[in-house]
Protein backbone atom coordinates (compact mmCIF):
# COMPACT_ATOMS: atom_id res chain seq x y z
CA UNK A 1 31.20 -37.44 12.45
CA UNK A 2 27.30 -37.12 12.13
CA UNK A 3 27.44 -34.18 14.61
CA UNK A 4 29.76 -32.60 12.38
CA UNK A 5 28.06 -32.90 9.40
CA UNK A 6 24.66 -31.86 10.93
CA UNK A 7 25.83 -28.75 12.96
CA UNK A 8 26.20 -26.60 9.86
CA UNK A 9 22.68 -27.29 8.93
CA UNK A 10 21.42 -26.31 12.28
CA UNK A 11 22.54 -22.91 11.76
CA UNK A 12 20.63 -22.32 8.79
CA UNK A 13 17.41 -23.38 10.20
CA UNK A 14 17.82 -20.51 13.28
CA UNK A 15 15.62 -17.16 12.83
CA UNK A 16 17.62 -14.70 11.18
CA UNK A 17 18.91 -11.88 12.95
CA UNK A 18 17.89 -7.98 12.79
CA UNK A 19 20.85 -7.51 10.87
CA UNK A 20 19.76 -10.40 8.65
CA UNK A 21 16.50 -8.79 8.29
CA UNK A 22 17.80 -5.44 7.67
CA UNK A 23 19.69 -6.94 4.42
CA UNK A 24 16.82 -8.88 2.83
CA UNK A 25 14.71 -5.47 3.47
CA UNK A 26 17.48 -3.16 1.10
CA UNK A 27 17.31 -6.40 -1.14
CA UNK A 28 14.08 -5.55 -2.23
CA UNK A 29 15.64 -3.07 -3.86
CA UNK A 30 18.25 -4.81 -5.88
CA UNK A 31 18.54 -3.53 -9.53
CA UNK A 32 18.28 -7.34 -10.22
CA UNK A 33 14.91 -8.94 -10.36
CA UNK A 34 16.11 -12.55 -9.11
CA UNK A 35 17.56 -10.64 -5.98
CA UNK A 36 14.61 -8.75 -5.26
CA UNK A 37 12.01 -11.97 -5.43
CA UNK A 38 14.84 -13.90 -3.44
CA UNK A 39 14.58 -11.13 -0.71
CA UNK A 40 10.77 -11.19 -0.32
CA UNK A 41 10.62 -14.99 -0.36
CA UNK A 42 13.33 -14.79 2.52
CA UNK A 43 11.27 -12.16 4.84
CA UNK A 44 8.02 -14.43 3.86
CA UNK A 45 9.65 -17.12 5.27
CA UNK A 46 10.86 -15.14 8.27
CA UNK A 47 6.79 -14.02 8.72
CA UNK A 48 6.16 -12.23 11.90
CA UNK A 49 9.81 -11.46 12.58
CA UNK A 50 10.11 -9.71 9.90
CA UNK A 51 6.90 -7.06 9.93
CA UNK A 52 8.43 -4.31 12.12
CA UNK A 53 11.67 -3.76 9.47
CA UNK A 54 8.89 -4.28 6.88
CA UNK A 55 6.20 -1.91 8.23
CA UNK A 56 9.31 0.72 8.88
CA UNK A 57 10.60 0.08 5.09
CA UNK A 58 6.82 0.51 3.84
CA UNK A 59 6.21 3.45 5.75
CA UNK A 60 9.56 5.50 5.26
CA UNK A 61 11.82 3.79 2.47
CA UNK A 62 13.24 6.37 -0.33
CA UNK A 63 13.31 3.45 -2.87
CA UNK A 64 9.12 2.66 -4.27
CA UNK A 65 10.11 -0.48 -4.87
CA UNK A 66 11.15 -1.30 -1.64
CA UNK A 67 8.27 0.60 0.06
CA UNK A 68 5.59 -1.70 -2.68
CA UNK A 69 7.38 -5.09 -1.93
CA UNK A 70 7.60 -4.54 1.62
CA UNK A 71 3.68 -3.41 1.83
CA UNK A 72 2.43 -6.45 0.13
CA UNK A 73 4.37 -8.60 2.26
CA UNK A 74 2.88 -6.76 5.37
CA UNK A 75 -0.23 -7.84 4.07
CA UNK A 76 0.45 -11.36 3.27
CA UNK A 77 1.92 -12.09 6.64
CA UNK A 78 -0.53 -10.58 8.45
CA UNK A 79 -3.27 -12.34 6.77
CA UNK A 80 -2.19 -15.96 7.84
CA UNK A 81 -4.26 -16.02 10.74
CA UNK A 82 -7.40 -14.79 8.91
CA UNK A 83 -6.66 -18.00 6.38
CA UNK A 84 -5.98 -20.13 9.59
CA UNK A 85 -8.65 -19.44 11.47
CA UNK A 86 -11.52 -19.81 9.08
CA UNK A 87 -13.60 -22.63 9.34
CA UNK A 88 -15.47 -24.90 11.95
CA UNK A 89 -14.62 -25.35 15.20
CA UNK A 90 -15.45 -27.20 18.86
CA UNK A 91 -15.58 -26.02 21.62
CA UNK A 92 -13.26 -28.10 23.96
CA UNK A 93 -14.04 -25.94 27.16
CA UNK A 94 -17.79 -26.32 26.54
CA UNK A 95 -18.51 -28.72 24.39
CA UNK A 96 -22.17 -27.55 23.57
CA UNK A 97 -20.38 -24.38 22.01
CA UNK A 98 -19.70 -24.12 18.12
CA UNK A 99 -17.72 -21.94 16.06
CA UNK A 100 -18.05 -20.75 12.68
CA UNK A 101 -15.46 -18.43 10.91
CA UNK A 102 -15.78 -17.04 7.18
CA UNK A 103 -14.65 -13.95 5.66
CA UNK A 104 -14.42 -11.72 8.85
CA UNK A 105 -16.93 -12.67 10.43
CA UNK A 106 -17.93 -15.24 12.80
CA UNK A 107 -21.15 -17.19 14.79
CA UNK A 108 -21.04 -18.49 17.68
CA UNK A 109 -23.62 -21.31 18.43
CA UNK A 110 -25.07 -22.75 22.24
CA UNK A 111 -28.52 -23.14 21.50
CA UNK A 112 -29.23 -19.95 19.76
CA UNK A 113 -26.65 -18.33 17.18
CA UNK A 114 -24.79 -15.18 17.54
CA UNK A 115 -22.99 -13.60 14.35
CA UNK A 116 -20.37 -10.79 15.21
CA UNK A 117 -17.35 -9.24 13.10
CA UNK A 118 -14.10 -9.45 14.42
CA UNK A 119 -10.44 -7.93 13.79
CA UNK A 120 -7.90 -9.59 14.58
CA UNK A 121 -4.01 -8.47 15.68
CA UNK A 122 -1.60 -11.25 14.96
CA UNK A 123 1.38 -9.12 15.29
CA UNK A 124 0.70 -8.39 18.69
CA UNK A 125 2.02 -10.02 22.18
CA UNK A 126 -0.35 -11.37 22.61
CA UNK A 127 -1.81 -11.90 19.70
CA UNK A 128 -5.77 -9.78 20.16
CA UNK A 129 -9.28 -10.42 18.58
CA UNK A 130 -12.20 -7.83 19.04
CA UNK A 131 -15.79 -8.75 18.11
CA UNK A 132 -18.09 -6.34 17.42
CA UNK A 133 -21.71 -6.93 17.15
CA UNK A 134 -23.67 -5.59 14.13
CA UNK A 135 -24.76 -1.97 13.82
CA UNK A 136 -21.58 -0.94 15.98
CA UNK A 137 -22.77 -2.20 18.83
CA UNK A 138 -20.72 -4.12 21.92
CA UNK A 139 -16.99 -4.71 21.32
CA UNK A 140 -15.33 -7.26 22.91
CA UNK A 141 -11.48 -7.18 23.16
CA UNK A 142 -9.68 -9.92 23.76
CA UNK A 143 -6.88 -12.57 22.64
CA UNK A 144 -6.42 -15.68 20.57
CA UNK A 145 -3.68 -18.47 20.12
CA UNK A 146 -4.43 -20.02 17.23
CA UNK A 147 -1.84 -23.68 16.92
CA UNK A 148 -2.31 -25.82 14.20
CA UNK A 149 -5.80 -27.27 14.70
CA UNK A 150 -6.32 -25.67 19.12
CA UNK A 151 -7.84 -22.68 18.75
CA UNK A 152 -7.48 -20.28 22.70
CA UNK A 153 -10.05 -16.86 22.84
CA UNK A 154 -9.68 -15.33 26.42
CA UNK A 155 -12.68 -12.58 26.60
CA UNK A 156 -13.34 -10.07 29.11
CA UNK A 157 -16.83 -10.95 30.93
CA UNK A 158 -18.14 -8.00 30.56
CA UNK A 159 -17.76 -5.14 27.54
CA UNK A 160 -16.62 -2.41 29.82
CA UNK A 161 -13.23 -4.30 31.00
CA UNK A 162 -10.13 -3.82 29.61
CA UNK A 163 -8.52 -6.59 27.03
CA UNK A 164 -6.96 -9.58 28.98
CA UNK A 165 -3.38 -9.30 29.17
CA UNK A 166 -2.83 -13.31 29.44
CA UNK A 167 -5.08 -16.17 29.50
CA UNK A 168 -7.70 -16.64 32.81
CA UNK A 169 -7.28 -19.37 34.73
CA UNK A 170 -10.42 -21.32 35.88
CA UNK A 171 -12.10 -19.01 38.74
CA UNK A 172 -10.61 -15.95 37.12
CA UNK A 173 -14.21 -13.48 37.76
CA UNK A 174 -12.94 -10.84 34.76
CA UNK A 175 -12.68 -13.27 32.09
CA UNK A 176 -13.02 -16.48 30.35
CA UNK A 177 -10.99 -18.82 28.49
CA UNK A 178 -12.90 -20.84 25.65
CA UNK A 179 -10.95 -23.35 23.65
CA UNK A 180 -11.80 -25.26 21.15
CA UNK A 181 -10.59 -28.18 18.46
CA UNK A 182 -10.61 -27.63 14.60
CA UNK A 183 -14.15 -29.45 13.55
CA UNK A 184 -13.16 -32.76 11.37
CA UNK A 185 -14.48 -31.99 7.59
């Protein structure tokens, strides 16, 4: 009986599909406020899954309101690894490296300290982060997992490779993995 009960609710908490997506992106639209702020909540929710319909509808869509509501939720999804990722962190891999992330920029510390911007690309598979050094100098491209408090950057070794296309495994000689642990408060 349990099984019965609980099966219904298992379906609502599956990713929505394009079609799904598609709706909530025309709801945006609705003559009716309450619709409309239901719809973006909905494609919040959704986050990542969503951008491509909402990048498409914020690029092309007749309706304004449609092309305004899906823009600023562009935005706010992409900017949940900027939130997530600033702070302190540890290195796990080396454990005499430090990491310091505020407002786009970020220092890494061994000894001496070494401040460089970054961009990151959390829409992306997988998910990239360039540094560049100040006075557009060197510019590093790699990628990032960022999970809950485990924070993954796989660099090139040198600035004239190409971006990783997966993380390096130990005795890879193009790149390095450096991990580190969210830094207690």
């Amino acid at each position: 009986m349990l099984f019965v009960t609980v099966l219904p609710c298992l379906a609502l908490l599956a990713p929505p599909d394009a079609a799904e997506i598609d709706r909530l992106v025309r709801q945006l639209g609705s003559p009716r406020f309450a619709q409309r702020e239901a719809a973006a909540k909905g494609l919040e929710a959704v986050g990542e899954g969503a951008l491509d319909a909402l990048r498409k509808a914020a690029g092309g869509s007749k309706d304004p309101e449609v092309r305004r509501r899906a823009g600023l939720l562009v935005e706010a999804i992409e900017s949940r690894d900027y939130q997530r990722i600033e702070g302190s962190w540890e290195g796990t891999s080396d454990r005499s490296l430090r990491l310091h992330v505020l407002r786009g920029r970020v220092v890494f510390t061994r000894g001496t300290q070494t401040s460089l911007g970054f961009v990151l690309g959390p829409t992306r598979t997988p998910k990239t982060i360039d540094f560049k050094a100040p006075r557009g100098g060197v510019v590093l491209r790699g990628i990032y997992s960022l999970k809950g408090d485990d924070l993954a950057i796989c660099l090139p070794v040198r600035d004239d490779l190409k971006r990783p296309a997966q993380f390096a495994a130990e005795g890879n000689a193009d790149c390095v993995t450096l991990t580190f642990k969210r830094a207690a408060p």
